[in-house]
N, C-alpha and C. Protein backbone atom coordinates (compact mmCIF):
# COMPACT_ATOMS: atom_id res chain seq x y z
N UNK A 1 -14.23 -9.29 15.79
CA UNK A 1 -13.61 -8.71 14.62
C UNK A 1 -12.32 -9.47 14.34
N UNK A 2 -12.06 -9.76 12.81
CA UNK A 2 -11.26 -10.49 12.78
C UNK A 2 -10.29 -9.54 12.00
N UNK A 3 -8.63 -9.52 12.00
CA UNK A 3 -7.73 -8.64 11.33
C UNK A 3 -6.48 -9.30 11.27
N UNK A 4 -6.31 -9.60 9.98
CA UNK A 4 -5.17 -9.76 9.09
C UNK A 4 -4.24 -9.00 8.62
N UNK A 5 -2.67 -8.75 9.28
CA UNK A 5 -1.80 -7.65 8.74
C UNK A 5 -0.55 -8.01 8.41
N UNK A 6 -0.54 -7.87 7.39
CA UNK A 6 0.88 -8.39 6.83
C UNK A 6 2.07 -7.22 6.98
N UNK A 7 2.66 -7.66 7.37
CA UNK A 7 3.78 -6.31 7.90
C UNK A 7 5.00 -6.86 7.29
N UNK A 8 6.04 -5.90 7.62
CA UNK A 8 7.73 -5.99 7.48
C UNK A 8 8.19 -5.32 8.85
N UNK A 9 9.55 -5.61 8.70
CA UNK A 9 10.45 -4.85 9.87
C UNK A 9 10.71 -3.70 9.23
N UNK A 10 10.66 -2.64 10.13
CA UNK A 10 11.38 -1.21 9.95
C UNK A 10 10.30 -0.28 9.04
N UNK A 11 9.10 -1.03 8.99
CA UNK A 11 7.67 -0.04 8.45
C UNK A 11 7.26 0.90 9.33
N UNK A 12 7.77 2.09 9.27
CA UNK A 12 6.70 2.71 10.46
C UNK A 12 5.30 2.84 9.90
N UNK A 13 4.49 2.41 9.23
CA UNK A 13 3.59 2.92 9.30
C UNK A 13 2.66 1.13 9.97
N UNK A 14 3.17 0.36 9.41
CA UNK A 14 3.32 -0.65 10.11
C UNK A 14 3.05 -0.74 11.63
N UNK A 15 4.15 -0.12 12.49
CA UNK A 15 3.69 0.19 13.70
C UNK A 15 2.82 1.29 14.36
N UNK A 16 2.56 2.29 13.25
CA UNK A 16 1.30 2.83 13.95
C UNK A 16 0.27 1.90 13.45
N UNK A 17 -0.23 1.63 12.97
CA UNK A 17 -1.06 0.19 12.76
C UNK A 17 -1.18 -0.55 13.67
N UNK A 18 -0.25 -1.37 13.95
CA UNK A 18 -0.06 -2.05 15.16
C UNK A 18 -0.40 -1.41 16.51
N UNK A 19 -0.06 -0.43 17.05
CA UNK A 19 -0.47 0.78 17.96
C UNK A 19 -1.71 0.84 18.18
N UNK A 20 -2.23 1.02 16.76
CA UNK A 20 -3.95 1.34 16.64
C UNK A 20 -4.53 0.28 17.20
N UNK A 21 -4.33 -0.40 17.03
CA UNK A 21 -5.35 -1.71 17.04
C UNK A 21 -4.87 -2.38 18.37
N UNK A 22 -3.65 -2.17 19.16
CA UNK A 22 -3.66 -2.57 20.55
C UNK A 22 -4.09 -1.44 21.20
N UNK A 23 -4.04 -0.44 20.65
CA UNK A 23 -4.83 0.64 21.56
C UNK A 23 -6.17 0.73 22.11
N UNK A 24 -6.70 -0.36 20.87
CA UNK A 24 -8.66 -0.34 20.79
C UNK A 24 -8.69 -1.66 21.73
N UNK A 25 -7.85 -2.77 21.81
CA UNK A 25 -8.04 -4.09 22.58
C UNK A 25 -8.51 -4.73 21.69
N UNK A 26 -7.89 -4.99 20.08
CA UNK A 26 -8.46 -5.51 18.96
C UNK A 26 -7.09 -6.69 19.24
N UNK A 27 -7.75 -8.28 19.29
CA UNK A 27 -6.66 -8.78 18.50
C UNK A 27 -6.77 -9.12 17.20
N UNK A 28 -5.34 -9.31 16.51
CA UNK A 28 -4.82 -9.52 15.18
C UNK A 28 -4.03 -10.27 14.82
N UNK A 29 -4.32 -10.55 13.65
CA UNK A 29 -2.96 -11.95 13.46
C UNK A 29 -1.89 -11.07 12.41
N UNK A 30 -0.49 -11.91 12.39
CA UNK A 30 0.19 -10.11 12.43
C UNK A 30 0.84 -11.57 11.22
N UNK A 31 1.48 -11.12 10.17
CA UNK A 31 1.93 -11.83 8.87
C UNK A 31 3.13 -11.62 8.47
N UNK A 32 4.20 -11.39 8.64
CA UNK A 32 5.41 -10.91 8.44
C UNK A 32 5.74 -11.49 6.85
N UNK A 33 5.63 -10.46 6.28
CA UNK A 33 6.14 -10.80 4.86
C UNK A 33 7.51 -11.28 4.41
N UNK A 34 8.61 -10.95 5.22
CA UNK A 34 9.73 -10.96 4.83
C UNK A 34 10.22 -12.68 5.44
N UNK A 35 9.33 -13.61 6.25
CA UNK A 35 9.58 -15.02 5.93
C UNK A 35 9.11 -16.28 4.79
N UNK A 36 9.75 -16.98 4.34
CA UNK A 36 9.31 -17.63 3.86
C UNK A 36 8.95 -17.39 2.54
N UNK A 37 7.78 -17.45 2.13
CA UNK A 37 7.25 -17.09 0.60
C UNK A 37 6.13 -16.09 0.82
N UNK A 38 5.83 -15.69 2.15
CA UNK A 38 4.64 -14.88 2.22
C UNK A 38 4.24 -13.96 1.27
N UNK A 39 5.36 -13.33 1.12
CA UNK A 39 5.61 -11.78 0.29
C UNK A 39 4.94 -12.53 -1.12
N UNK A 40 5.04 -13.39 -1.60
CA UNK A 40 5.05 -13.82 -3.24
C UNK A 40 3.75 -14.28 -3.01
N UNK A 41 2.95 -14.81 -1.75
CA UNK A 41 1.59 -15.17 -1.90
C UNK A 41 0.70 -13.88 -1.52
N UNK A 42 1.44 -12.85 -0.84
CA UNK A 42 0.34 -11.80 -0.95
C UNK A 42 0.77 -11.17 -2.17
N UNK A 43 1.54 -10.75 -2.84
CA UNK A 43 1.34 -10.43 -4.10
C UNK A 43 0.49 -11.18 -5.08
N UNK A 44 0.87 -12.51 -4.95
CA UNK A 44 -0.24 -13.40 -5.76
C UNK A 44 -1.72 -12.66 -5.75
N UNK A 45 -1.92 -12.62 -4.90
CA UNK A 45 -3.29 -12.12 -4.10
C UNK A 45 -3.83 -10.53 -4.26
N UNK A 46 -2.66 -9.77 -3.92
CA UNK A 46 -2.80 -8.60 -4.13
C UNK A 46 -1.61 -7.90 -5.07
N UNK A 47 -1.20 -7.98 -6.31
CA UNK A 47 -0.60 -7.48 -7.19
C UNK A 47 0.06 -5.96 -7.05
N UNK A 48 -0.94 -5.16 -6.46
CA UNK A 48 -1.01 -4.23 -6.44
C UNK A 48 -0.34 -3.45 -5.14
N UNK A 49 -0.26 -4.47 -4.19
CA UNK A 49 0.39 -4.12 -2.84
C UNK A 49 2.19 -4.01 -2.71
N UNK A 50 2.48 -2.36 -2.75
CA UNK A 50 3.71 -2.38 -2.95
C UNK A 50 4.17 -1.39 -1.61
N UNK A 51 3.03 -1.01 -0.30
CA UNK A 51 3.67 -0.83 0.83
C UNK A 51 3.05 -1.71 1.83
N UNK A 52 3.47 -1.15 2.77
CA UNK A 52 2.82 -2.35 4.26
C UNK A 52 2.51 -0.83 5.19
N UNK A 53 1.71 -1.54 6.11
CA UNK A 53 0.58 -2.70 6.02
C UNK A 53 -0.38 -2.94 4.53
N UNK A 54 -0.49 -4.41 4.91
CA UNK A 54 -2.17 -4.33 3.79
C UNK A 54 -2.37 -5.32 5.23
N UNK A 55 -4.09 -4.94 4.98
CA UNK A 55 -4.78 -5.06 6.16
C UNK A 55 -5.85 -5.92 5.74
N UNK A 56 -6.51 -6.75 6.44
CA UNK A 56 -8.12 -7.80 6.12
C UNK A 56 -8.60 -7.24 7.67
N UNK A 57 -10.02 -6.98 7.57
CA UNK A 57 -10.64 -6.78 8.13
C UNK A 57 -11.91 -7.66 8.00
N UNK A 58 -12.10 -8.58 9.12
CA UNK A 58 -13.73 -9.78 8.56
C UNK A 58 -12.90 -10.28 7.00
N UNK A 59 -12.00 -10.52 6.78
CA UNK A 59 -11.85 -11.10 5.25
C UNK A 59 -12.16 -10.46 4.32
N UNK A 60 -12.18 -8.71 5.03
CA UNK A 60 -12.25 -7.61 3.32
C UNK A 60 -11.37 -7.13 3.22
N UNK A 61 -10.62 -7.42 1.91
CA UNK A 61 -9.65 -5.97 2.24
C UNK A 61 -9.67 -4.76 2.29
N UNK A 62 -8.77 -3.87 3.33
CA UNK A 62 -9.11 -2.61 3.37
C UNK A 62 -7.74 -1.90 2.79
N UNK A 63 -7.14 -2.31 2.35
CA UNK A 63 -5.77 -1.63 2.27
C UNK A 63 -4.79 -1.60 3.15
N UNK A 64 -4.45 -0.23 3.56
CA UNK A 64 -3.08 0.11 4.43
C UNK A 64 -3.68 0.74 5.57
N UNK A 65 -2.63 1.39 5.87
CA UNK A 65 -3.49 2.48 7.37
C UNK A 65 -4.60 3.00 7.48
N UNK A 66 -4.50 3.98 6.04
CA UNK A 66 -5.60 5.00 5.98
C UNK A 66 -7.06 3.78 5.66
N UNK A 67 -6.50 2.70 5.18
CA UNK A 67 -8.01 2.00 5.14
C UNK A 67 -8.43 1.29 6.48
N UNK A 68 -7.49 1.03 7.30
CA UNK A 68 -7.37 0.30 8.43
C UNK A 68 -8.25 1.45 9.60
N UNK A 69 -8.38 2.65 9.53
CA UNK A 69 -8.21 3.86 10.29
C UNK A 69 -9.95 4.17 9.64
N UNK A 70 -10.36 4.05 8.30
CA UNK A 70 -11.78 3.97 7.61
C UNK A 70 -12.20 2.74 8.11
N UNK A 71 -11.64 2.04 8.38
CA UNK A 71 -12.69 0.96 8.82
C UNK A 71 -13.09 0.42 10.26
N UNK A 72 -11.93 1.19 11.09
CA UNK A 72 -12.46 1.25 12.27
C UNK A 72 -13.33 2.39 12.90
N UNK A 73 -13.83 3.49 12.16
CA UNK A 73 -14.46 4.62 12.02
C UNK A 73 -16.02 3.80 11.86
N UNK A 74 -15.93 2.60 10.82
CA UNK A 74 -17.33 2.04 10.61
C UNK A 74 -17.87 0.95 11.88
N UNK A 75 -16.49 0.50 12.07
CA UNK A 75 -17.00 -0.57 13.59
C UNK A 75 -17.58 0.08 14.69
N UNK A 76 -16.96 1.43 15.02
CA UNK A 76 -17.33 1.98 16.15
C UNK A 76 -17.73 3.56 15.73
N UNK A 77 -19.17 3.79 15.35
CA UNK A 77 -19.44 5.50 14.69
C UNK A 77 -19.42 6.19 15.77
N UNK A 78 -20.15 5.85 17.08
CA UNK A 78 -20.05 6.96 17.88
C UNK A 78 -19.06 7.45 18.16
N UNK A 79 -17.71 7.01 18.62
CA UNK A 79 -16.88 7.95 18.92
C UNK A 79 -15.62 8.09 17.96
N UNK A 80 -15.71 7.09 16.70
CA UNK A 80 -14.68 6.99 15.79
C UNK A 80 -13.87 6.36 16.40
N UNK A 81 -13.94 5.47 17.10
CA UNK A 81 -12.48 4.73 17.76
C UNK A 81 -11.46 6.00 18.66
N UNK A 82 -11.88 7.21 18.85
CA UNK A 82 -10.79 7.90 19.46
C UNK A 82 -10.88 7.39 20.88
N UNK A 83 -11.97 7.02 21.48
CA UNK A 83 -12.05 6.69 23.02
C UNK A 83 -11.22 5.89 23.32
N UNK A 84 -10.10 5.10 22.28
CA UNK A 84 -8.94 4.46 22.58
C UNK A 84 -9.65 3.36 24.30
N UNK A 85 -11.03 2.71 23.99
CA UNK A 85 -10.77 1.65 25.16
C UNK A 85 -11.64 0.54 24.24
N UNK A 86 -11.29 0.46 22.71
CA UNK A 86 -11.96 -0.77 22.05
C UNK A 86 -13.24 -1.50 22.66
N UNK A 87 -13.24 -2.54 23.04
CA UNK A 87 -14.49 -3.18 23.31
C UNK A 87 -15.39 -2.55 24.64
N UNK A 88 -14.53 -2.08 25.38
CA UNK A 88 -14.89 -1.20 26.75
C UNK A 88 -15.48 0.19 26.02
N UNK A 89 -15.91 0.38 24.88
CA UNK A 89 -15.70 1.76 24.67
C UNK A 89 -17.19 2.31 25.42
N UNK A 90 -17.30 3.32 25.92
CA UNK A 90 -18.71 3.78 26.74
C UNK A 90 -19.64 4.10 25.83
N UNK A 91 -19.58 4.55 24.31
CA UNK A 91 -20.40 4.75 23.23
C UNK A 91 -20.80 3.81 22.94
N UNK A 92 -20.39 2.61 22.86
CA UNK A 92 -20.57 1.37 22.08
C UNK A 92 -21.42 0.92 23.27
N UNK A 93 -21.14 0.68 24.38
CA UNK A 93 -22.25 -0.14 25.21
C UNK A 93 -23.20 0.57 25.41
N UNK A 94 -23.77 2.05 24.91
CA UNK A 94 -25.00 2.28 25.35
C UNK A 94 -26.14 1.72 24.31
């Protein structure tokens, strides 16, 4: 699984995001908007993105948390990702 998150400093929702996804043993490539020109190329991209996270999942976008949180519900149905042990999860390997 591949995941793209463009963040800022001082987002909490940002870091439950971040949380989530080290909780499952997902890695992610993490985007800090506030260097460089990032911020002006994800707007380019996404116009519409006026909190953080925005999230890529496989190269779809899913939005923010609540899409980040729907789409790990679809990677893993049996237990919804609550078994918090990602690739180890005991639902997933049966």
């Amino acid at each position: 699984m591949k995941v793209t998150m463009y963040t800022k400093s001082g987002c909490p929702n940002c870091v439950i995001a971040k949380n989530l996804i080290n909780s499952l043993n997902i890695e992610y490539e993490e985007v800090d908007v506030m260097v460089g020109d990032r911020l002006a190329i994800l707007l380019a991209a996404r116009p519409e993105a006026r909190q953080m996270p925005q999230i890529w999942v496989n190269d779809q976008y899913v939005g923010g948390l609540a899409g980040l949180q729907a789409a790990l519900k679809q990677v893993c149905p049996p237990c919804h990702g609550s078994c918090n042990q990602g690739r180890d999860c005991p639902a997933r390997n049966k």
